[in-house]
C-alpha atoms as a PDB file:
ATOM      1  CA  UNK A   1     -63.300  -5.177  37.757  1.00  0.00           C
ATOM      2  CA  UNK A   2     -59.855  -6.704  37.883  1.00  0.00           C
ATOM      3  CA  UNK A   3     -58.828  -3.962  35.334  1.00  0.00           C
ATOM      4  CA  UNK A   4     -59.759  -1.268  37.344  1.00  0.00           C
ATOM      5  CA  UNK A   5     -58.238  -2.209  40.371  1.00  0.00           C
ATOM      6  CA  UNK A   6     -55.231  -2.466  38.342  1.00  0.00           C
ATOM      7  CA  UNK A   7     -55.401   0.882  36.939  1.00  0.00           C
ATOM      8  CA  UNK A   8     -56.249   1.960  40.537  1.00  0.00           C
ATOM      9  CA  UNK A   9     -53.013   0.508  41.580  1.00  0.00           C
ATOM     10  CA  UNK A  10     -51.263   2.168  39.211  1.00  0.00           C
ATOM     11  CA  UNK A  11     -52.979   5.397  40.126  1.00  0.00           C
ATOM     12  CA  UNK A  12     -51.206   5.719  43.788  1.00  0.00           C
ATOM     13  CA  UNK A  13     -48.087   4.182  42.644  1.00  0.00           C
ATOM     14  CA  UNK A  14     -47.497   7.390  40.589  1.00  0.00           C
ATOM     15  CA  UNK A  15     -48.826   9.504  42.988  1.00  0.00           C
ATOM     16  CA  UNK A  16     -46.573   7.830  45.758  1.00  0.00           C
ATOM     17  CA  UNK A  17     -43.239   8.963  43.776  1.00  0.00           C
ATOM     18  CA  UNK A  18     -44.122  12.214  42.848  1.00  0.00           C
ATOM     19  CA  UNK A  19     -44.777  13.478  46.549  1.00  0.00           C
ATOM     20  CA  UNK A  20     -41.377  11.476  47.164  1.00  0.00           C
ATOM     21  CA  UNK A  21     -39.565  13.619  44.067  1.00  0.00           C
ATOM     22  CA  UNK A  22     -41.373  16.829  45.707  1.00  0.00           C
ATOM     23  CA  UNK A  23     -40.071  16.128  48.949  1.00  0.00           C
ATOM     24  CA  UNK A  24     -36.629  15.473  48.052  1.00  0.00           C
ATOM     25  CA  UNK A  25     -36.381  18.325  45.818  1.00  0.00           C
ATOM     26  CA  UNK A  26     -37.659  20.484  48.917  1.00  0.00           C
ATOM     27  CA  UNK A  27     -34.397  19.713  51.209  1.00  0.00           C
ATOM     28  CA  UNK A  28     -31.579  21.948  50.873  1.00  0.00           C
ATOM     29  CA  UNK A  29     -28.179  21.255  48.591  1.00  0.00           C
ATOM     30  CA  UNK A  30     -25.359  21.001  51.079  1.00  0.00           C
ATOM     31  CA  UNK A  31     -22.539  23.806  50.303  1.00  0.00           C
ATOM     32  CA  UNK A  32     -19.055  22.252  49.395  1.00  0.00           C
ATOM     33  CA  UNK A  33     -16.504  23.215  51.627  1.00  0.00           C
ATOM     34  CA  UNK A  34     -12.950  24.640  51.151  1.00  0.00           C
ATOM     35  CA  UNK A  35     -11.294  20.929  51.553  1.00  0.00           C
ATOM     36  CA  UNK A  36     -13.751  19.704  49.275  1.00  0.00           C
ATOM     37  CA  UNK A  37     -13.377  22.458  46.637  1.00  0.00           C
ATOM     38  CA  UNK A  38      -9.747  22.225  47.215  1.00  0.00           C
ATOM     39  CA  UNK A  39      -9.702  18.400  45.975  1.00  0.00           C
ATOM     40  CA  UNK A  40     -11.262  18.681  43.052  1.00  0.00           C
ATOM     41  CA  UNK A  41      -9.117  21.542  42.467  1.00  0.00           C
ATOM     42  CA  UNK A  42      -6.378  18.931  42.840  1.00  0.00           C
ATOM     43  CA  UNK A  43      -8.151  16.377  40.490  1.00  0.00           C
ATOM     44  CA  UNK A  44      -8.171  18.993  37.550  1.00  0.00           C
ATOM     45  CA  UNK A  45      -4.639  19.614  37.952  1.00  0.00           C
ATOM     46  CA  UNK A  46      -3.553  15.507  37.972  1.00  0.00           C
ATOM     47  CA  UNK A  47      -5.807  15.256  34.970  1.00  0.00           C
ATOM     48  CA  UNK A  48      -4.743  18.222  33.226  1.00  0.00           C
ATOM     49  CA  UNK A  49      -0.570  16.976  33.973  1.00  0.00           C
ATOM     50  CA  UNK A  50      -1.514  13.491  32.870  1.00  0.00           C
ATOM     51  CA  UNK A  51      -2.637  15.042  29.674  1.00  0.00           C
ATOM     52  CA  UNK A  52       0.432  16.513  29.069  1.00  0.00           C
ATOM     53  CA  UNK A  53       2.751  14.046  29.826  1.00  0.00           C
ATOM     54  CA  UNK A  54       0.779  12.043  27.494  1.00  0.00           C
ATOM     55  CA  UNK A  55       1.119  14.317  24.792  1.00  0.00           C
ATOM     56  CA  UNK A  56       5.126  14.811  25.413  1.00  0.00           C
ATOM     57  CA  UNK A  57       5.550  11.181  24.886  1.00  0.00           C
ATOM     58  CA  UNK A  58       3.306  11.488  21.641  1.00  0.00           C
ATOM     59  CA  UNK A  59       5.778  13.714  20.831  1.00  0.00           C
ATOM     60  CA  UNK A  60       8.984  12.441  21.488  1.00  0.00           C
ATOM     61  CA  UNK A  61       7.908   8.859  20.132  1.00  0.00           C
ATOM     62  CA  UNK A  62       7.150  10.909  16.588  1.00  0.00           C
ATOM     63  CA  UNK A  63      10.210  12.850  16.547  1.00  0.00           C
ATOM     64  CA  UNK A  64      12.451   9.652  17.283  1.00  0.00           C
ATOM     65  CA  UNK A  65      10.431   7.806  13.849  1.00  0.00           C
ATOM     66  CA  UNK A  66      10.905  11.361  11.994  1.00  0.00           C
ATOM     67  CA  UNK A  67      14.861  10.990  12.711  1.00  0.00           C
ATOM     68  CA  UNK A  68      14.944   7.235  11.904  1.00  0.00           C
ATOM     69  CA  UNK A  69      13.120   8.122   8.070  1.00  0.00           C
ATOM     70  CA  UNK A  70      15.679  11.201   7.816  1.00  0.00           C
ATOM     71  CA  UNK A  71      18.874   9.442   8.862  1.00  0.00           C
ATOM     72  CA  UNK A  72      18.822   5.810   9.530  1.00  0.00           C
ATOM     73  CA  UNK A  73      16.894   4.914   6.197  1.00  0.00           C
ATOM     74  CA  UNK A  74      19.073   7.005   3.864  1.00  0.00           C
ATOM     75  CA  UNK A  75      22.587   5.583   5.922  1.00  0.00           C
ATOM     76  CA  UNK A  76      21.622   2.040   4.893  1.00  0.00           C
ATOM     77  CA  UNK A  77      21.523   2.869   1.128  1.00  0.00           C
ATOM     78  CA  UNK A  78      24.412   5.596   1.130  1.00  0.00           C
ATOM     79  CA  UNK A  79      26.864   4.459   3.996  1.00  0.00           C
ATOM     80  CA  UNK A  80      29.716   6.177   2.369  1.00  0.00           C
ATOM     81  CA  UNK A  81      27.742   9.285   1.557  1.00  0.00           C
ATOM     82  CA  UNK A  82      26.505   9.703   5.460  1.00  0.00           C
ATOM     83  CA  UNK A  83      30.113   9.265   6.719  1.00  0.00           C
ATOM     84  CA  UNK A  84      31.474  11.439   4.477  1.00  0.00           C
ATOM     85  CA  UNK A  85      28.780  14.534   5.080  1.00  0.00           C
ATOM     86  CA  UNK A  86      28.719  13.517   9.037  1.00  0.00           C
ATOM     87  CA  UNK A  87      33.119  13.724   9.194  1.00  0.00           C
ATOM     88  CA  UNK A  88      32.777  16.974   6.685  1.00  0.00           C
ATOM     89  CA  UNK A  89      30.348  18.348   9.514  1.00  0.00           C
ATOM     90  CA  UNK A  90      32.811  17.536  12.394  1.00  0.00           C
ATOM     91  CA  UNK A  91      35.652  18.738  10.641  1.00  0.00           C
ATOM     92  CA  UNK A  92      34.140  21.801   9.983  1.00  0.00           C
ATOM     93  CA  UNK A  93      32.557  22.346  13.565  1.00  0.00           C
ATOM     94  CA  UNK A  94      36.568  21.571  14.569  1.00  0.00           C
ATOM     95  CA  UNK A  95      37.887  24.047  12.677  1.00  0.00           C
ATOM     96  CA  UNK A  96      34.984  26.864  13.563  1.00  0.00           C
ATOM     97  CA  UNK A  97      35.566  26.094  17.674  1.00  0.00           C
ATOM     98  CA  UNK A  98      39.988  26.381  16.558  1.00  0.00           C
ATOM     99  CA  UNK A  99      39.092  29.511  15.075  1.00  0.00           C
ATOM    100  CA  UNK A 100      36.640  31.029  17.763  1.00  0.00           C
ATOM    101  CA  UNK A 101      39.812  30.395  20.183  1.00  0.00           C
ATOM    102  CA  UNK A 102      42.354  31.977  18.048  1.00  0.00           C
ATOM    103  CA  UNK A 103      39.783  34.981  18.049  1.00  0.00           C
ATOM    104  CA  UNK A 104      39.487  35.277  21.753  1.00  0.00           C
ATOM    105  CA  UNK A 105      43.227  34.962  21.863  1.00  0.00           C
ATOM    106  CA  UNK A 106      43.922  37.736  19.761  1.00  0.00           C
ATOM    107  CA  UNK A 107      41.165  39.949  20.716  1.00  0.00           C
ATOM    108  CA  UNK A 108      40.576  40.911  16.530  1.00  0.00           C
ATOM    109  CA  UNK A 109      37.738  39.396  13.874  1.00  0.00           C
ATOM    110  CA  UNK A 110      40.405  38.079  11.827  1.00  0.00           C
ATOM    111  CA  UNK A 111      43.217  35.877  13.712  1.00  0.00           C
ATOM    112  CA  UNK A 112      46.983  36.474  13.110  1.00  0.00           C
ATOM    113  CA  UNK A 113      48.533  34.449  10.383  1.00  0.00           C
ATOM    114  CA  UNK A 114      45.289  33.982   8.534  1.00  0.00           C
ATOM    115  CA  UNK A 115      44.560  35.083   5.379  1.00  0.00           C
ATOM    116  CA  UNK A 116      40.987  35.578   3.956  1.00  0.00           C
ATOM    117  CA  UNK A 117      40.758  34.275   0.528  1.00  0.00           C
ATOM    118  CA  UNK A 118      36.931  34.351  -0.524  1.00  0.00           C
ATOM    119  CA  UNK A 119      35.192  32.117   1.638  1.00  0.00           C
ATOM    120  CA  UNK A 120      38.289  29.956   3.288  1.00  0.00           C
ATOM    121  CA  UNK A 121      40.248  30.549   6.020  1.00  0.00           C
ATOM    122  CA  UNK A 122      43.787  30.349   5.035  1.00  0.00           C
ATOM    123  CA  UNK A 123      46.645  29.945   7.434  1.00  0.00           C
ATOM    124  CA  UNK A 124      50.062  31.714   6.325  1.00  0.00           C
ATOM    125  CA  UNK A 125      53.815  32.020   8.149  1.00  0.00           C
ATOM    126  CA  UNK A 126      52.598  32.265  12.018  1.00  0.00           C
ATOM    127  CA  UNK A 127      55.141  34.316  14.138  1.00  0.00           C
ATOM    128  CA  UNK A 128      54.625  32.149  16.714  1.00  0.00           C
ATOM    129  CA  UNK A 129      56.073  28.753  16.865  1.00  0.00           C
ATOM    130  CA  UNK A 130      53.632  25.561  16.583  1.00  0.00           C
ATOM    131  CA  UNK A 131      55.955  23.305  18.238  1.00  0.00           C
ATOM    132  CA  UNK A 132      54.476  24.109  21.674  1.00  0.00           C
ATOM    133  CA  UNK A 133      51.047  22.180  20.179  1.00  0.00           C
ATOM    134  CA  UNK A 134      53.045  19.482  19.164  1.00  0.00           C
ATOM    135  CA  UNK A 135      52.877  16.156  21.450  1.00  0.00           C
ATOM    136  CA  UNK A 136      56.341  13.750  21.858  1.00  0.00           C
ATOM    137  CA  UNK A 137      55.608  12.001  18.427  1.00  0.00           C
ATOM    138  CA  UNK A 138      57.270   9.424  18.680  1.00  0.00           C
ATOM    139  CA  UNK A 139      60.811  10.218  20.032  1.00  0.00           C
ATOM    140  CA  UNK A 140      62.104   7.291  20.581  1.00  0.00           C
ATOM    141  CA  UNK A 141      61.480   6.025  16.540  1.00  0.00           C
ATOM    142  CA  UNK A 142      62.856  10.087  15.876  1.00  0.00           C
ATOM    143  CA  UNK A 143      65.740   9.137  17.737  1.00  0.00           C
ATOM    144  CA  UNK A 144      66.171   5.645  15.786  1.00  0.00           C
ATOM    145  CA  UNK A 145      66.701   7.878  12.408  1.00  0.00           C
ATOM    146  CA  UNK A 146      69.727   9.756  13.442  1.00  0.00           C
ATOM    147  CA  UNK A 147      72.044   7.930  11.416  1.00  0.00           C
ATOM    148  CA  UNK A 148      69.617   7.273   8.709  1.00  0.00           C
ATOM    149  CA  UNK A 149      70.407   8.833   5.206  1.00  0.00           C
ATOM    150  CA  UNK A 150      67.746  10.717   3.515  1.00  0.00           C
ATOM    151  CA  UNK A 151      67.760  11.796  -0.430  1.00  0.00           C
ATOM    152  CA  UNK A 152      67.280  15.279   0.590  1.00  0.00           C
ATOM    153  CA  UNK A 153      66.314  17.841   3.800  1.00  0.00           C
ATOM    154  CA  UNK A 154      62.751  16.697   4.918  1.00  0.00           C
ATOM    155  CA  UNK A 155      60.865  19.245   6.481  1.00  0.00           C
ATOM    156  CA  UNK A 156      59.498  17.906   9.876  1.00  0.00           C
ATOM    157  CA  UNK A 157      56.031  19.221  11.132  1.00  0.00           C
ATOM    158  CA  UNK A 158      56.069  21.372  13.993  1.00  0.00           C
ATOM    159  CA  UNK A 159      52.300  20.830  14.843  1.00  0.00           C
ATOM    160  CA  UNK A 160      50.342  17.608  15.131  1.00  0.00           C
ATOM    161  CA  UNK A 161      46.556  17.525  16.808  1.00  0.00           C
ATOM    162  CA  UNK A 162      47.049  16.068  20.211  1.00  0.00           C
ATOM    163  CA  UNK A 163      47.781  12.858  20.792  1.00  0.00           C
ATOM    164  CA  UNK A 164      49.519  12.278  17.860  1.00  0.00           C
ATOM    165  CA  UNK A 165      52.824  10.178  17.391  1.00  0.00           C
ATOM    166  CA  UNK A 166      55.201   9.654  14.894  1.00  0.00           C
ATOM    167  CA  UNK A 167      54.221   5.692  13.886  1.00  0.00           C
ATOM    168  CA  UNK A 168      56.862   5.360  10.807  1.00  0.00           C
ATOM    169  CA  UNK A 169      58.681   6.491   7.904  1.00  0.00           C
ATOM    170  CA  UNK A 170      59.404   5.070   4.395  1.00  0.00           C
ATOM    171  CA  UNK A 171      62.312   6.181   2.344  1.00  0.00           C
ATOM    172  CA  UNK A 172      62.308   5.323  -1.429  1.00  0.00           C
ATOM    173  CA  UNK A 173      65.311   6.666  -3.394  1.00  0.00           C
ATOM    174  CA  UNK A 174      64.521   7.588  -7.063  1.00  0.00           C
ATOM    175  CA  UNK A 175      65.804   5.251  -9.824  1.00  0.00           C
ATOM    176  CA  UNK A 176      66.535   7.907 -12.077  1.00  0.00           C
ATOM    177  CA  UNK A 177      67.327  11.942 -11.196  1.00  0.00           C
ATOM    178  CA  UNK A 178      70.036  12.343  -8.984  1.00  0.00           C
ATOM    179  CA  UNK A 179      71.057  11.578  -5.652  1.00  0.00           C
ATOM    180  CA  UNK A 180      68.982  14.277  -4.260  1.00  0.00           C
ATOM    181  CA  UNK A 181      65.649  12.905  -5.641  1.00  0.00           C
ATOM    182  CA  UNK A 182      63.660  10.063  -4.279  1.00  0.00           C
ATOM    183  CA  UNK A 183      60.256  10.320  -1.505  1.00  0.00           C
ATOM    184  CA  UNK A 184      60.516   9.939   1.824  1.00  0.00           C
ATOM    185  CA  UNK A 185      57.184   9.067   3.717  1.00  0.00           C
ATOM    186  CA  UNK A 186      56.465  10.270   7.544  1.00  0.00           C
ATOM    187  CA  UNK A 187      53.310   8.394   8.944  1.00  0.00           C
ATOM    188  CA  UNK A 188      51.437   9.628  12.516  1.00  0.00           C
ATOM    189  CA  UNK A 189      48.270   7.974  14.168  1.00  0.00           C
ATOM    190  CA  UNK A 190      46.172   8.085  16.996  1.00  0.00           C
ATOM    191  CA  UNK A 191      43.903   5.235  17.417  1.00  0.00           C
ATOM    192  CA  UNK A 192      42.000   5.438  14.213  1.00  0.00           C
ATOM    193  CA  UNK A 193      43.604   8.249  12.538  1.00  0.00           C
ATOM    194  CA  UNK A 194      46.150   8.336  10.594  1.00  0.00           C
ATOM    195  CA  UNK A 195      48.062  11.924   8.758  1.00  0.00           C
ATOM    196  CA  UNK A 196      50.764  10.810   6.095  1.00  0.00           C
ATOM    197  CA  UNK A 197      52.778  13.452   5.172  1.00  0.00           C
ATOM    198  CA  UNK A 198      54.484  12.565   1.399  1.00  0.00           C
ATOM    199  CA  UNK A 199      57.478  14.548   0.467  1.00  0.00           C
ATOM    200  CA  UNK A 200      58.726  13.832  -2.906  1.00  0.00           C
ATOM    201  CA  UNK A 201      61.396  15.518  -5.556  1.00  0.00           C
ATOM    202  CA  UNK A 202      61.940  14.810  -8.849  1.00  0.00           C
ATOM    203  CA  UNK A 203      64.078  15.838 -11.867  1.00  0.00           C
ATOM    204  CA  UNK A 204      60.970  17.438 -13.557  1.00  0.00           C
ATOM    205  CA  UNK A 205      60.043  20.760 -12.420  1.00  0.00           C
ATOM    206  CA  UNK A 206      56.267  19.926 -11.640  1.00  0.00           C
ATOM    207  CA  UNK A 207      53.964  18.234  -9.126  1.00  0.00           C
ATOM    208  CA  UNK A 208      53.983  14.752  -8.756  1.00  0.00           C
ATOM    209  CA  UNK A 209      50.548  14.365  -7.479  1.00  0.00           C
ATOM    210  CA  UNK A 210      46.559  14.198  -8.901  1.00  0.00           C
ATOM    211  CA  UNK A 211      43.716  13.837  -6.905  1.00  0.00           C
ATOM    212  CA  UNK A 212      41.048  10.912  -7.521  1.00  0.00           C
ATOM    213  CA  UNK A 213      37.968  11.206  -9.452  1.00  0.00           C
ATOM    214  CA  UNK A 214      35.011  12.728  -7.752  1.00  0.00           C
ATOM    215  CA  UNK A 215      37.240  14.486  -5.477  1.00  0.00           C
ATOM    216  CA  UNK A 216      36.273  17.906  -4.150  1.00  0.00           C
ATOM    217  CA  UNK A 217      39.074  21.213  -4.983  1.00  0.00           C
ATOM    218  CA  UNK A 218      39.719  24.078  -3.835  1.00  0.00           C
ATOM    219  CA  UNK A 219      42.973  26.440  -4.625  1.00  0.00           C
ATOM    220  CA  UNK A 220      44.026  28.374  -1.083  1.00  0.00           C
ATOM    221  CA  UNK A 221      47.489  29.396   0.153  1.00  0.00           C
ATOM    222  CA  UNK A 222      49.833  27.990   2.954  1.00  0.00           C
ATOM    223  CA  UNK A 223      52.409  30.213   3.990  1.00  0.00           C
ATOM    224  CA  UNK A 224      52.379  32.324   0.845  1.00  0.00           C
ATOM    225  CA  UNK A 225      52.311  29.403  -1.489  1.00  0.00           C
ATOM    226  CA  UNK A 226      49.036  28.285  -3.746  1.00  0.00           C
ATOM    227  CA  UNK A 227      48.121  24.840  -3.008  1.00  0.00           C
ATOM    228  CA  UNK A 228      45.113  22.309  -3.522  1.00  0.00           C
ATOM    229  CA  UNK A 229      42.854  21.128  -0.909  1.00  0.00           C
ATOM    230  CA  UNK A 230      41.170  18.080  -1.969  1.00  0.00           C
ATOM    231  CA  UNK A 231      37.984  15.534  -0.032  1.00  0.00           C
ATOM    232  CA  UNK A 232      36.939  12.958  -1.149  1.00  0.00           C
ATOM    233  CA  UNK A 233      34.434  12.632   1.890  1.00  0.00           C
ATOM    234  CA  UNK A 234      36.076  10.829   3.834  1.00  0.00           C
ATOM    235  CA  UNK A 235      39.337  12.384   4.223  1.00  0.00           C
ATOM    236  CA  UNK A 236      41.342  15.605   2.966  1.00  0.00           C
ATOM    237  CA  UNK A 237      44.540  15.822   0.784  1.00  0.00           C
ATOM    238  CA  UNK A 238      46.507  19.053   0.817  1.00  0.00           C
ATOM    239  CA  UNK A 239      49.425  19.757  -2.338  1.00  0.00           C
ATOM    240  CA  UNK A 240      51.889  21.960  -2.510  1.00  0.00           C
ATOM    241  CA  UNK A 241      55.558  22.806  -4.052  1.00  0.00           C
ATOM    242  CA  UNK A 242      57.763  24.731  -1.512  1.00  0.00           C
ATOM    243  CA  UNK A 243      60.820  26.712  -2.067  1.00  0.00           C
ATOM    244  CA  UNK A 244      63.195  23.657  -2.292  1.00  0.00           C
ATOM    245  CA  UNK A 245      61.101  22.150  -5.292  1.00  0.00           C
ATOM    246  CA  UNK A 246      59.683  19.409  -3.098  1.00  0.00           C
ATOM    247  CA  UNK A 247      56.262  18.431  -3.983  1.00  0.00           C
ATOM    248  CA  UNK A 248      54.540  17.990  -0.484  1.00  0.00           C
ATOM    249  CA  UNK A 249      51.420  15.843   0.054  1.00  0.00           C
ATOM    250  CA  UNK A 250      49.637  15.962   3.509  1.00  0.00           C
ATOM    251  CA  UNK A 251      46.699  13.923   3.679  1.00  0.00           C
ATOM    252  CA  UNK A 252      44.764  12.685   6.528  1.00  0.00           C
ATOM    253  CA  UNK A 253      41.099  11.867   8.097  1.00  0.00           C
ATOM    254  CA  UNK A 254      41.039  14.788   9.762  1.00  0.00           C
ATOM    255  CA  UNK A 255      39.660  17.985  10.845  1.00  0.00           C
ATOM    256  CA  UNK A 256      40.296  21.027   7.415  1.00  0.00           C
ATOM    257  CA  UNK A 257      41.931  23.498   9.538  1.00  0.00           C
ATOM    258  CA  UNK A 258      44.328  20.646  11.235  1.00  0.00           C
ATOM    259  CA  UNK A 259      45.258  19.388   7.489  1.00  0.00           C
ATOM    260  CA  UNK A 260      46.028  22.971   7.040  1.00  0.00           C
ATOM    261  CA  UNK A 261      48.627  23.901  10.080  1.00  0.00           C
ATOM    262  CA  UNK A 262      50.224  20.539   9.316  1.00  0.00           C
ATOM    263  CA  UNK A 263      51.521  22.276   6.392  1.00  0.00           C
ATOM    264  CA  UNK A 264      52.130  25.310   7.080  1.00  0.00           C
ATOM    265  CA  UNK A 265      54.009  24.014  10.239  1.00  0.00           C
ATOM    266  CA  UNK A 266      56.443  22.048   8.270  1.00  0.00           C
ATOM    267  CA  UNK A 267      60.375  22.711   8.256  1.00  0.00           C
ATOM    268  CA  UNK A 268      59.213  24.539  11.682  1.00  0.00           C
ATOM    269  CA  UNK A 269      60.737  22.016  13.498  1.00  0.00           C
ATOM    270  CA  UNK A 270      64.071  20.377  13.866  1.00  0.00           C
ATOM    271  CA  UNK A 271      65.299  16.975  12.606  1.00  0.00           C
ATOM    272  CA  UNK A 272      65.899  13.733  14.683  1.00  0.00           C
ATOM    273  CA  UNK A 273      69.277  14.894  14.838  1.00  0.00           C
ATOM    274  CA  UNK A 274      68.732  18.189  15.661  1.00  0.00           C
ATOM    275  CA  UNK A 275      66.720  17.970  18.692  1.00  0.00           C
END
């Protein structure tokens, strides 16, 4: 008896929330309005921008590890090698921006006083006088070396990159060869760069110079004279012998193209007791 009731129970319970699901199915769905379509327009758009903003960071955060494996990992076991190719970069960036303005200047592909010689650019005798470029370079040491005796006529540069002063010289008479022969030394700086600029002359008829083992050459021409253009990574070396039969050596950590109207500048400008 008690089971039956149960079931019985059961029976209307059942019955009770269908005609409650019927009835609620039978009222009308509401239409959404404009404002309400509008925010969930809204709510897609935040998500979607969230999404990407997410995904830049992704991004950026695996592009900043890529550059750390590529440059920061290699730097720690070849220091010297990573200087070397990042100054050998911003050398020649240096020299490509010098040469873009020389270009506009002149309104031609090739600039004046530049000779193409395979795949260097090679600065010759400029009509135009370098001096202008120059900075003060030290006048007041220039002026110190009037009365000072050299071994022979040193050729003075008439261009130095900017900010460049004249820091000291070194005069070294030769033991042996004459009076005219000995090396004479002119040192400029600027901060953390340095250009020496050797001039030496012998009794030999020959260079007096080698460059280091390891040492990258190349065989160009300054002002209508071969010479050899050395790097060692880190810095470049430019040799020459000019008319006189003084072997010049101008070497410096910096930009190609500025190693290369250094020399070809030289003798361009007056002595300290010329100016």
């Amino acid at each position: 008896m008690l089971t039956l009731e149960m079931a019985h129970e059961g029976y209307w319970e059942r019955l009770l929330k269908e005609v409650i699901i019927r009835e609620i199915e039978r009222q009308p769905v509401p239409t959404p309005t404009d404002d309400q379509w509008a925010e969930v327009w809204r709510a897609v758009q935040r998500r979607r921008s969230e999404e990407k903003k997410l995904r830049r960071r992704r991004f950026l955060v695996a592009a900043a590890v890529l550059v750390f494996l590529l440059a920061g990992v290699p730097a720690v076991f070849y220091p010297g090698v990573i200087a070397g190719w990042g100054r050998q970069v911003l050398g020649l960036a240096q020299g490509r921006a010098s040469m873009m303005v020389t270009e506009e200047q002149g309104g031609g592909s090739t600039p004046p006083g530049v000779v193409m010689q395979g795949a260097h650019e090679i600065i010759r005798d400029r009509q135009e006088s370098l001096g202008a470029d120059a900075p003060e370079a030290g006048r007041a040491l220039r002026a110190e070396l009037e009365d000072r005796e050299f071994p022979f006529a040193v050729k003075w540069p008439a261009y130095l990159p900017l900010g460049f002063e004249l820091k000291g010289v070194e005069v070294a008479p030769a033991e042996t060869g004459g009076a005219d022969a000995g090396r004479v030394r002119l040192i400029y700086g600027k901060g953390s760069q340095t250009v020496e600029i050797l001039q030496t002359r012998t009794a030999e008829e020959r260079g007096v110079f080698s460059s280091g083992p390891g040492a990258q050459e190349e065989i160009i021409t300054v002002s209508g004279r071969e010479a050899r253009l050395t790097s060692d990574g880190h810095s470049y070396t430019l040799y020459f012998q000019d008319d006189d039969g003084v072997a010049v050596q101008v070497k410096g950590n910096i930009a190609r193209e500025d190693i290369i109207r250094i020399a070809a500048s030289l003798g361009k400008a007056p002595g300290p007791a010329q100016e």
